[in-house]
C-alpha atoms as a PDB file:
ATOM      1  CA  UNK A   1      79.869 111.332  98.851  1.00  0.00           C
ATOM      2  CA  UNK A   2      80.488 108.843 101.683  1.00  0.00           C
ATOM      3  CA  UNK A   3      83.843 108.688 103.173  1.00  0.00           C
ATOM      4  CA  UNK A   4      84.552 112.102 102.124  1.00  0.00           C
ATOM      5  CA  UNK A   5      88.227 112.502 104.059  1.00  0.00           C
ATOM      6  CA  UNK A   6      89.698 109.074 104.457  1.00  0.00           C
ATOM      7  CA  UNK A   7      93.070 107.995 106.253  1.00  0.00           C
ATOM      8  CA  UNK A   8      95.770 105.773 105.250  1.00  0.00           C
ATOM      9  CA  UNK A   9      98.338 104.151 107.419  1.00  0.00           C
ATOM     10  CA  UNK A  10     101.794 103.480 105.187  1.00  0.00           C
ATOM     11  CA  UNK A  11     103.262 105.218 102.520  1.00  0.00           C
ATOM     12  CA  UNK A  12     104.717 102.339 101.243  1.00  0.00           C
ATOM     13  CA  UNK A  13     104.041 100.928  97.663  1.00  0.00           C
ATOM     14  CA  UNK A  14     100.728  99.650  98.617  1.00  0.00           C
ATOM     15  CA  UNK A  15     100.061 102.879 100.939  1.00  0.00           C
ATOM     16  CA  UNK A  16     101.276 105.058  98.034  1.00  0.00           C
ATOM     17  CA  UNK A  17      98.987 103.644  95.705  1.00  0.00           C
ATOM     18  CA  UNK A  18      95.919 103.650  97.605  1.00  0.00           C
ATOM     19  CA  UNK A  19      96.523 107.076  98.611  1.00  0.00           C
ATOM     20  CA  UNK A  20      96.631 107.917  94.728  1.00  0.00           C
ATOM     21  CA  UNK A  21      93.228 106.606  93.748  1.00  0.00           C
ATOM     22  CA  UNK A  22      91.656 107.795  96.788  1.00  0.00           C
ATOM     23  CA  UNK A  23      92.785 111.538  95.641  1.00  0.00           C
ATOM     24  CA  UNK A  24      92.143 111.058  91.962  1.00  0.00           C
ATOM     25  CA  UNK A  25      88.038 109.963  92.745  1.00  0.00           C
ATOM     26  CA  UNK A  26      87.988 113.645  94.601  1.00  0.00           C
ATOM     27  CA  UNK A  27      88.601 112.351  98.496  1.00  0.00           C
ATOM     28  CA  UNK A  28      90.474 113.993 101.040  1.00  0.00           C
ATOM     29  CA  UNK A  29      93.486 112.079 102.767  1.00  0.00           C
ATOM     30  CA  UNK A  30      95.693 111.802 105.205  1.00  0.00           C
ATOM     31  CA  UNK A  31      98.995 109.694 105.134  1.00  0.00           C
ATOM     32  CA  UNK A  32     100.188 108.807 108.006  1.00  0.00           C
ATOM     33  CA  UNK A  33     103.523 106.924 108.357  1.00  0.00           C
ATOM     34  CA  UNK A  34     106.104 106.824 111.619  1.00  0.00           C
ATOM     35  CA  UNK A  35     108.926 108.733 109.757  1.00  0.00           C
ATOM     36  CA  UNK A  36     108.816 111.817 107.820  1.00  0.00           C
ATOM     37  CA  UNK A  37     111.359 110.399 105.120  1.00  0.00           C
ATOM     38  CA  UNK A  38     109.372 107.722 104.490  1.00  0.00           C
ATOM     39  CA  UNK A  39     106.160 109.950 104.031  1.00  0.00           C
ATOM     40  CA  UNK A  40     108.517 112.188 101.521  1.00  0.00           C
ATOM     41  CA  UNK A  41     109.103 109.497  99.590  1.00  0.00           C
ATOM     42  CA  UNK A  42     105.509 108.096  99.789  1.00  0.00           C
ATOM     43  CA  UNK A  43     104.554 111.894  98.716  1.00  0.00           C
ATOM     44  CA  UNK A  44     106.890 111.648  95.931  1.00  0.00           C
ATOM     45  CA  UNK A  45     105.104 108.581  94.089  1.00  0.00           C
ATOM     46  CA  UNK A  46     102.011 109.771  94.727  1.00  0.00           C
ATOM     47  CA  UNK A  47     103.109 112.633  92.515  1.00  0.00           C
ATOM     48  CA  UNK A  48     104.362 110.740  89.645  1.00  0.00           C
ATOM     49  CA  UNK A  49     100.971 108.488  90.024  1.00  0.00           C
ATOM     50  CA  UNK A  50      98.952 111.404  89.336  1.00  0.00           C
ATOM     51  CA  UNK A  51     100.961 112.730  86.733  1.00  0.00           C
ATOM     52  CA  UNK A  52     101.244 109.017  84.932  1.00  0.00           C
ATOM     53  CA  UNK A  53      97.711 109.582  85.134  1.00  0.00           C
ATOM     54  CA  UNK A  54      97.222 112.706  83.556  1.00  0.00           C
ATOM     55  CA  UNK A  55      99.300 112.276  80.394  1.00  0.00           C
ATOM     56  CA  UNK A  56      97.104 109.203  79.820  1.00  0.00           C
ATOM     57  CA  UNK A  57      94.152 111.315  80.096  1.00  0.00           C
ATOM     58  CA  UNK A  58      92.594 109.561  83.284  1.00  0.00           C
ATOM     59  CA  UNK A  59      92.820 112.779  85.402  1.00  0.00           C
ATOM     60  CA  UNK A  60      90.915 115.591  84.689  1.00  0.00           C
ATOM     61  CA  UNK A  61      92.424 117.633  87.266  1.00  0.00           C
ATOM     62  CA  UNK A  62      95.252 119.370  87.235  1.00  0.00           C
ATOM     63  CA  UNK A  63      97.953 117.854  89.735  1.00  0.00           C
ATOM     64  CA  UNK A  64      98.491 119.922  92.100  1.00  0.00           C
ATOM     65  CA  UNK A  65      94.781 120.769  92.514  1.00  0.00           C
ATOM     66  CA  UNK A  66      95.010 117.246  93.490  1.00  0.00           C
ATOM     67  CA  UNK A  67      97.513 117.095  95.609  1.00  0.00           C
ATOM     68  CA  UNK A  68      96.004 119.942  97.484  1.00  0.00           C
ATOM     69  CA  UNK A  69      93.809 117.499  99.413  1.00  0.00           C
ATOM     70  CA  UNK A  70      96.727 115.402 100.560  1.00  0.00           C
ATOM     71  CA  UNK A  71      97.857 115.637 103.948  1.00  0.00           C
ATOM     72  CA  UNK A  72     100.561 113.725 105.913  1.00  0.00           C
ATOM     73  CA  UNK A  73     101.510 113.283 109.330  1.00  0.00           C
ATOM     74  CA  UNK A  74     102.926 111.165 112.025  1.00  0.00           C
ATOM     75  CA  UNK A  75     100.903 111.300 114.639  1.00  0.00           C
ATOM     76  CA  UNK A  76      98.004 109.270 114.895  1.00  0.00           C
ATOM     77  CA  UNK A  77      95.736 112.018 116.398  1.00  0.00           C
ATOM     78  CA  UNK A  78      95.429 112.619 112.795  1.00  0.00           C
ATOM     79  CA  UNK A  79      92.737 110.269 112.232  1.00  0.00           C
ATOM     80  CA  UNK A  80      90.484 111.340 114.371  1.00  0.00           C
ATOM     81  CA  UNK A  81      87.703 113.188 111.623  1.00  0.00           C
ATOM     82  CA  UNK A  82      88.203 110.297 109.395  1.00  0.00           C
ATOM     83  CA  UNK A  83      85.293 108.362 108.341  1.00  0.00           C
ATOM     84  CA  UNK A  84      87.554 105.255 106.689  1.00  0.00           C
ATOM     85  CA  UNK A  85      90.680 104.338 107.939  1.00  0.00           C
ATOM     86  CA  UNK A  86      92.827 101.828 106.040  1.00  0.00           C
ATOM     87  CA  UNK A  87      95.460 100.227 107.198  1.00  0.00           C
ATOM     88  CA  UNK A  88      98.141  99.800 104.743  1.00  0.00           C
ATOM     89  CA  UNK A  89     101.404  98.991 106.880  1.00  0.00           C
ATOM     90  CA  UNK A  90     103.919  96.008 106.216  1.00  0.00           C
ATOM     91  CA  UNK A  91     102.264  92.667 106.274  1.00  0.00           C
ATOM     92  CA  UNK A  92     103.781  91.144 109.550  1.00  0.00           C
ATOM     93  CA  UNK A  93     100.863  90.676 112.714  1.00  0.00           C
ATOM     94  CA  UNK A  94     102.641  91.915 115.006  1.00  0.00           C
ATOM     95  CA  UNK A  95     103.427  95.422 113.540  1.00  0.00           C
ATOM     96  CA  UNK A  96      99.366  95.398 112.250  1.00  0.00           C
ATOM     97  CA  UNK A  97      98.544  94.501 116.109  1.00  0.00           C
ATOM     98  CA  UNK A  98     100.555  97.519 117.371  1.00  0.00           C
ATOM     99  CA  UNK A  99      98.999  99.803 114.482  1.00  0.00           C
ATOM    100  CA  UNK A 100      95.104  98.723 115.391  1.00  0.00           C
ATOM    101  CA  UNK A 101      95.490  99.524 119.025  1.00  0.00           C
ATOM    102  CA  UNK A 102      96.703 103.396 117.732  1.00  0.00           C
ATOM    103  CA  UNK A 103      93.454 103.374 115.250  1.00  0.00           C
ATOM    104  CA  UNK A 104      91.477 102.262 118.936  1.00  0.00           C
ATOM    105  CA  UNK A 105      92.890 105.073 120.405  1.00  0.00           C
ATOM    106  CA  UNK A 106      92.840 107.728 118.088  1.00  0.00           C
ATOM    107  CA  UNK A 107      89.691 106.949 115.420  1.00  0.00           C
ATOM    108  CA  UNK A 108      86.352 108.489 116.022  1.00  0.00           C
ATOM    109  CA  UNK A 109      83.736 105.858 117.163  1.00  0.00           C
ATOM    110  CA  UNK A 110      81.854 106.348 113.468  1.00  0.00           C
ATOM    111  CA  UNK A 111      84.811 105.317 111.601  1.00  0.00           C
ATOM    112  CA  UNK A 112      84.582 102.340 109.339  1.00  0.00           C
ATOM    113  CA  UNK A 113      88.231 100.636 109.852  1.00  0.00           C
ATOM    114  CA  UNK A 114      89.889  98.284 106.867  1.00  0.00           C
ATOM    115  CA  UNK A 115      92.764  96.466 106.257  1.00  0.00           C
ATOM    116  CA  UNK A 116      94.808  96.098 103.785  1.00  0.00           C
ATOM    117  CA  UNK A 117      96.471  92.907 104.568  1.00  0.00           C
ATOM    118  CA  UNK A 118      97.014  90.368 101.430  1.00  0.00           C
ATOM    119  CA  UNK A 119      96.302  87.187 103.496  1.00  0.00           C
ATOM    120  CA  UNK A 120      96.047  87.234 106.914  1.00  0.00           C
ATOM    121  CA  UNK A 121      93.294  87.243 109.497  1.00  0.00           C
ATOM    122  CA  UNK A 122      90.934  90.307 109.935  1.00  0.00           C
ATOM    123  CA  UNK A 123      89.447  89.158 112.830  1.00  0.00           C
ATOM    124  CA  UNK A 124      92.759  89.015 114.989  1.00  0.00           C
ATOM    125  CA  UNK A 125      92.778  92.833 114.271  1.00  0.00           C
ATOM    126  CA  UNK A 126      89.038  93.126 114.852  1.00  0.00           C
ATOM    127  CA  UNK A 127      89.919  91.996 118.164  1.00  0.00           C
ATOM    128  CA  UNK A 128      92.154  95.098 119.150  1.00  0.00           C
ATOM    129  CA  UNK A 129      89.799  97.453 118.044  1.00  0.00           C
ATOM    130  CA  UNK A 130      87.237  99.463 120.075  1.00  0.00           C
ATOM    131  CA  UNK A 131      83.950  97.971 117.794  1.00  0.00           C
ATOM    132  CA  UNK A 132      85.283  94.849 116.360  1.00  0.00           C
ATOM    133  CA  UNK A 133      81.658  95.319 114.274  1.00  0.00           C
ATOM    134  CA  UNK A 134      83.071  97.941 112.621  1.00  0.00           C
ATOM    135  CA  UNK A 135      86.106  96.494 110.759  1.00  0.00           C
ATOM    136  CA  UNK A 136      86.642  94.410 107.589  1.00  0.00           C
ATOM    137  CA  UNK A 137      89.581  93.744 105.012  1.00  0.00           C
ATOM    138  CA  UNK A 138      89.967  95.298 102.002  1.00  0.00           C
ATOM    139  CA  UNK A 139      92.467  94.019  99.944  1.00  0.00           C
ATOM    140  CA  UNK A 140      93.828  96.057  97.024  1.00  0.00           C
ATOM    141  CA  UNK A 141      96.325  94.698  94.257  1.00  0.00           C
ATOM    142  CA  UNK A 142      99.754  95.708  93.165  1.00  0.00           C
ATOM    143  CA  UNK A 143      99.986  98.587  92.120  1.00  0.00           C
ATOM    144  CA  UNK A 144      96.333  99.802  93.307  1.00  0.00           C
ATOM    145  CA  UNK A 145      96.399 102.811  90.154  1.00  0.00           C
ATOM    146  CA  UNK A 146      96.195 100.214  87.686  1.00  0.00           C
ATOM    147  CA  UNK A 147      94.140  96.852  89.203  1.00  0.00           C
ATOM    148  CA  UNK A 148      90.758  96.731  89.288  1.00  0.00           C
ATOM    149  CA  UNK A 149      90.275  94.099  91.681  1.00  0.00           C
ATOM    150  CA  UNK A 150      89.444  94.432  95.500  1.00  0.00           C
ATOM    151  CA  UNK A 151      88.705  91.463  97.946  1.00  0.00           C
ATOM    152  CA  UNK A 152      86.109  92.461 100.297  1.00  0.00           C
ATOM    153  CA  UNK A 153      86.731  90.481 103.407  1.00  0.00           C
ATOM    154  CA  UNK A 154      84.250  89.530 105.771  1.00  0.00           C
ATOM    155  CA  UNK A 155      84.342  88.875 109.487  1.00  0.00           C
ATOM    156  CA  UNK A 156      81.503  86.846 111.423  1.00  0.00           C
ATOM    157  CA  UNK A 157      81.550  89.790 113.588  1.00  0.00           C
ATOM    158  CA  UNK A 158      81.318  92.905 110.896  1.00  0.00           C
ATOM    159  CA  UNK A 159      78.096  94.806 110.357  1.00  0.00           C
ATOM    160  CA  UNK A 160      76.591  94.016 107.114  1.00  0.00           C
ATOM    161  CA  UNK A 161      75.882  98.038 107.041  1.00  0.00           C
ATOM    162  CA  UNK A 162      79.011  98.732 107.562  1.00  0.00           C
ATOM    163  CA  UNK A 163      80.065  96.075 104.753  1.00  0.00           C
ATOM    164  CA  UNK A 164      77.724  97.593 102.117  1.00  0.00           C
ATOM    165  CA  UNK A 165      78.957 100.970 102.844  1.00  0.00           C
ATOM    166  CA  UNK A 166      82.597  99.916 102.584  1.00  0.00           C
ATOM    167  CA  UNK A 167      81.994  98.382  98.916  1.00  0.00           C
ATOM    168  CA  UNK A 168      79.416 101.055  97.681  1.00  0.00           C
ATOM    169  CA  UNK A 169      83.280 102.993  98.339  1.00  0.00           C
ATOM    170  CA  UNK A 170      85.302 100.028  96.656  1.00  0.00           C
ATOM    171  CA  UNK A 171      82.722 100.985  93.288  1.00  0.00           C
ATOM    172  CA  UNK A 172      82.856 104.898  93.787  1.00  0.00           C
ATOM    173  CA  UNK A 173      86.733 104.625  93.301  1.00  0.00           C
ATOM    174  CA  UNK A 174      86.450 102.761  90.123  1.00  0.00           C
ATOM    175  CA  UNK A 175      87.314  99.101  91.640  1.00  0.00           C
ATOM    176  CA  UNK A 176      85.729  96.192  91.271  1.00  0.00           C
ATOM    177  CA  UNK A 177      84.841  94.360  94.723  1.00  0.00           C
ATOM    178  CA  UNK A 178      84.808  90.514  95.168  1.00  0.00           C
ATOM    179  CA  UNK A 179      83.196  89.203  98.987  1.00  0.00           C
ATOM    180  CA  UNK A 180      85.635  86.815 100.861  1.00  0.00           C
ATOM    181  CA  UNK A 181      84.162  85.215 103.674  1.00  0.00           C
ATOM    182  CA  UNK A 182      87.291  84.947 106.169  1.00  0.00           C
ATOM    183  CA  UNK A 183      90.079  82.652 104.830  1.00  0.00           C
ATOM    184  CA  UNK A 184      93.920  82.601 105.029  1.00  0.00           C
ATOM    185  CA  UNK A 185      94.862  83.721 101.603  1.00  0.00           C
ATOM    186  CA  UNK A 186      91.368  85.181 100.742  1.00  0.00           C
ATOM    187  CA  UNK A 187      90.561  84.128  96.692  1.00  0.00           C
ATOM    188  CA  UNK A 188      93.769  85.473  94.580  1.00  0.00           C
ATOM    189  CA  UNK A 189      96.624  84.510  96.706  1.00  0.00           C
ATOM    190  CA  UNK A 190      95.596  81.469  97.860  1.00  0.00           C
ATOM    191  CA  UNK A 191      95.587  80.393  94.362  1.00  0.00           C
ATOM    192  CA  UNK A 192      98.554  82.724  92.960  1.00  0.00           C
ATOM    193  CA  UNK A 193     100.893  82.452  95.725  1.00  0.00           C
ATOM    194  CA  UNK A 194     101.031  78.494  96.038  1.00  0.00           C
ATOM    195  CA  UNK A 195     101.655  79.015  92.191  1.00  0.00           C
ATOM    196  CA  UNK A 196     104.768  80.906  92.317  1.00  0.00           C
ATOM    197  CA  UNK A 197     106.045  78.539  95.121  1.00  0.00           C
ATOM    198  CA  UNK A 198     105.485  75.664  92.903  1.00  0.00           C
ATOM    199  CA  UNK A 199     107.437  77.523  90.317  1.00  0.00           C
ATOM    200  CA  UNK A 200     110.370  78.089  92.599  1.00  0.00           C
ATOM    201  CA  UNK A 201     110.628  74.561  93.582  1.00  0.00           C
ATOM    202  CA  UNK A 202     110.714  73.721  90.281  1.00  0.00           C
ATOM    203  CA  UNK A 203     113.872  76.467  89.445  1.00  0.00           C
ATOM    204  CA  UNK A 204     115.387  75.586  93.065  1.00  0.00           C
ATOM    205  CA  UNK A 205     115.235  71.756  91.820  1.00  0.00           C
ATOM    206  CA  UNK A 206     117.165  72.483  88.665  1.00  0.00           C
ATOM    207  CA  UNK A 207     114.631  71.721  86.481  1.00  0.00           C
ATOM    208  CA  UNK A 208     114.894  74.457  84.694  1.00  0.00           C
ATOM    209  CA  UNK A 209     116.153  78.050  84.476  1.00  0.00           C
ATOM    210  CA  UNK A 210     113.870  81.296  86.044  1.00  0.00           C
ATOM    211  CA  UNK A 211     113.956  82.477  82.194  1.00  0.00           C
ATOM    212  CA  UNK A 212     112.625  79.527  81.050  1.00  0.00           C
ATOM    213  CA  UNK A 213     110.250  78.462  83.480  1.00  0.00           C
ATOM    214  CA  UNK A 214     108.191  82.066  82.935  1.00  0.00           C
ATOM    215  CA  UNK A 215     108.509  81.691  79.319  1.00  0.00           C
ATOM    216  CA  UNK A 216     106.769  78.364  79.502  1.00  0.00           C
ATOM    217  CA  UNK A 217     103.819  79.896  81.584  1.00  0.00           C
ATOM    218  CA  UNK A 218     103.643  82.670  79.235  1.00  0.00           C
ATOM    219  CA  UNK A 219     103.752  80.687  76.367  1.00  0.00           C
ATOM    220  CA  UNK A 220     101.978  77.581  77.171  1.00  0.00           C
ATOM    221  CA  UNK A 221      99.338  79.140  79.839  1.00  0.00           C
ATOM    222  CA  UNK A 222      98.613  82.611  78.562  1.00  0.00           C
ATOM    223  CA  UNK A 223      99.925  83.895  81.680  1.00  0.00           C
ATOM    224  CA  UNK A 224     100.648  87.791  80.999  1.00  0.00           C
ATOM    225  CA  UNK A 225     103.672  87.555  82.958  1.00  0.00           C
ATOM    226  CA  UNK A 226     106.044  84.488  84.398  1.00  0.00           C
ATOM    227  CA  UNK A 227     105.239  83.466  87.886  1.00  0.00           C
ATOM    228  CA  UNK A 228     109.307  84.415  89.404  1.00  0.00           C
ATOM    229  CA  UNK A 229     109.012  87.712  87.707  1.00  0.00           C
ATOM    230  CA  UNK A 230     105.596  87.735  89.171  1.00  0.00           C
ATOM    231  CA  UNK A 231     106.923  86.395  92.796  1.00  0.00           C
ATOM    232  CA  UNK A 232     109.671  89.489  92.577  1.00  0.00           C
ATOM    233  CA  UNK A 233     106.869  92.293  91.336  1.00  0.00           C
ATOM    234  CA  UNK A 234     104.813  91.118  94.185  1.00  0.00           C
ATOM    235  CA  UNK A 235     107.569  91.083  96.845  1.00  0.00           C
ATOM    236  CA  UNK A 236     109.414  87.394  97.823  1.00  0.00           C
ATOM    237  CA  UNK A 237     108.781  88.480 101.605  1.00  0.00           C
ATOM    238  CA  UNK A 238     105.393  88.741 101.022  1.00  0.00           C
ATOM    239  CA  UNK A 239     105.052  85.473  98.938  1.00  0.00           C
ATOM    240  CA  UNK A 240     106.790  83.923 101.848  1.00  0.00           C
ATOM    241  CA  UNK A 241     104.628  85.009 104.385  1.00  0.00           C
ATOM    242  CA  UNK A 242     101.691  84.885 102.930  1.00  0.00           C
ATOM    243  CA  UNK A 243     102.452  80.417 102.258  1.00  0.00           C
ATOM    244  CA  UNK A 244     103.315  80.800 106.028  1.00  0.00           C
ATOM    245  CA  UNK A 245      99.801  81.872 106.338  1.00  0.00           C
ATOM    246  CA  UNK A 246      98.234  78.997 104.354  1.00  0.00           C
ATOM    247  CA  UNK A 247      99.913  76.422 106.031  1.00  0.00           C
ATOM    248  CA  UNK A 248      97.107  77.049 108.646  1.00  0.00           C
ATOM    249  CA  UNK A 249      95.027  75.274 105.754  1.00  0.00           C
ATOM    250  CA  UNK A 250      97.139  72.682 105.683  1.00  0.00           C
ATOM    251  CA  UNK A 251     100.813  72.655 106.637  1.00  0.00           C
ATOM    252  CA  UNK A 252     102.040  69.830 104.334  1.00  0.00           C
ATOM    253  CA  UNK A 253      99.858  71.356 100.877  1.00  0.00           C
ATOM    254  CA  UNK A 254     101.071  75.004 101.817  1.00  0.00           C
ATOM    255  CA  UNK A 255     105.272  74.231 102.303  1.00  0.00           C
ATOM    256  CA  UNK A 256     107.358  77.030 101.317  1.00  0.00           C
ATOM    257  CA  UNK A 257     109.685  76.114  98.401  1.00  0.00           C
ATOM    258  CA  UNK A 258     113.416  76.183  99.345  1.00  0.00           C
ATOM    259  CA  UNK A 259     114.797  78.409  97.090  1.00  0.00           C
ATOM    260  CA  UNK A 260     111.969  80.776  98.277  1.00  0.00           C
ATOM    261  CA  UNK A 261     113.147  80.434 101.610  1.00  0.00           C
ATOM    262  CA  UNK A 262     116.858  80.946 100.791  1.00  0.00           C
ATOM    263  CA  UNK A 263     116.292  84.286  98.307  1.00  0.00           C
ATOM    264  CA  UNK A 264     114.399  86.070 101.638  1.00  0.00           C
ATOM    265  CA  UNK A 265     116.878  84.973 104.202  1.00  0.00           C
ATOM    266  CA  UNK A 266     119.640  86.305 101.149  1.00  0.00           C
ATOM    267  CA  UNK A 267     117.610  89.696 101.446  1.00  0.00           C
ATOM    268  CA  UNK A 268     117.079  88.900  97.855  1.00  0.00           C
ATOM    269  CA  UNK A 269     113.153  90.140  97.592  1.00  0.00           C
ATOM    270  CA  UNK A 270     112.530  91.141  93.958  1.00  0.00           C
ATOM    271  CA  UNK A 271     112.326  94.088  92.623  1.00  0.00           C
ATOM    272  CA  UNK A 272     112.430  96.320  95.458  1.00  0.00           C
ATOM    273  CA  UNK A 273     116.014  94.969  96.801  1.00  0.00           C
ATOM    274  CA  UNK A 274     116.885  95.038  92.906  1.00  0.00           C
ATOM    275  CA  UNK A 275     117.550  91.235  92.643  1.00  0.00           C
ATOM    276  CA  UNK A 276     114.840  88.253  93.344  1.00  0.00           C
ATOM    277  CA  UNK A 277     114.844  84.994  90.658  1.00  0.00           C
ATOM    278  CA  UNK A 278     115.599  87.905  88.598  1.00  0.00           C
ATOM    279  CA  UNK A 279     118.077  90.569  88.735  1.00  0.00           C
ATOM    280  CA  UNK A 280     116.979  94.377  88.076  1.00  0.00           C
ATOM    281  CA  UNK A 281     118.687  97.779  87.862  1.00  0.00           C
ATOM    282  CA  UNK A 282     118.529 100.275  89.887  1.00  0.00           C
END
């Protein structure tokens, strides 16, 4: 089995998630986050992942066998026997930056290094880290236990060995890997994201209600689900940032909507504040 004890950096949703189909194809992990309440909670939803999981007959395990090879910590000295590290930590460069000179610092020189970011650029990470050759993106979906899909992304500078090895992982965890050359936005959200901004220019114009502008995607584009309730599943923050990030393609193409704008400044983000385009109990 490669990558037989693997580390990842966040146990946030994403984090979490990883962390959950990581344990359930039989590797070893550590989760390492800065605060021990957030690695509780991280803990905690790894735990009702694996027993979602097991009711629906998709772990053979028992659950607490499985939990059994999780570890957590806060220190990044953890890392050190890992053979993948993925970094799974809130999608703003500057908090990535700090976390990639830590992985320098602490990972052993074997390590193959990923990151999860959802658009931006691998290389600037690359950069901070001890062999550059060595790192690539790997970009799970929301929520990891249940998407198939990973974007394989691929710096000029990253070892094609090291690429292979990292997907030949991507397919023993039951994903299904895409290859990105290097490009703000990758495949998905450069053509999801600019979607949901459309759609909130469109309800921030009056045009028509959030309820009504999903039903008419739903209806009239087979879309499984509306593009706000989408936009607040996915995080409005992120949505934001991640246009911020294509208007490196082109700043004009790649505006952020308005209303977009106004929801994140509102600390409005979707589901995980508990009100978005839509509002949501907590």
């Amino acid at each position: 089995m490669d990558f037989p004890k693997i580390a990842v950096l966040g146990a946030g949703t994403m984090g979490s998630g990883i962390v959950s189909v990581a344990l359930m194809a039989g590797r070893r992990v550590v989760m390492v986050d800065i605060a021990d309440a957030a690695l509780a909670k991280g803990r905690s939803a790894i735990e009702k992942n694996l027993e979602k999981a097991k009711e629906k007959g998709r772990l053979a395990e028992e659950v607490s066998a499985v939990l059994a090879r999780l570890t957590t910590a806060t220190d990044y000295a953890a890392i050190g026997d890992c053979s993948l590290v993925i970094e799974a930590v809130s999608e703003n460069p500057a908090v990535k930056g700090k976390v990639f000179e830590l992985i320098s610092k602490n990972a052993g020189d074997d390590a193959v290094i990923v990151s999860n970011t959802s658009a931006l650029k691998i290389s600037t990470f690359a950069e901070k880290y001890k062999k550059p050759e060595r790192v690539l993106g790997m970009h799970f979906f929301n929520p990891p236990t249940v998407l198939k899909l990973v974007e394989l992304v691929q710096t000029p500078k990253c070892d094609p060995a090291v690429f292979a090895k990292a997907r030949a992982f991507v397919e023993s965890i039951g994903k299904e890997p895409v290859v990105v050359k290097e490009s703000p936005g990758f495949i998905v959200n450069r053509i999801l994201i600019p979607v949901i901004n459309e759609a909130a220019c469109i309800y921030g114009e009056g045009v028509a209600s959030a309820a009504d502008i999903d039903i008419a995607m739903k209806s009239g584009a087979a879309h499984p689900i509306g593009p706000l309730a989408l936009g607040d599943l996915v995080g409005l923050d992120v949505c934001l940032a991640i246009m911020q990030t294509l208007q490196e393609i082109d700043p004009v193409k790649f505006k952020p909507a308005p209303a977009l704008e106004a929801l994140v400044k509102a600390g409005k983000l979707g589901r995980k504040s508990g009100e978005g385009f839509f509002t949501y109990a907590k």
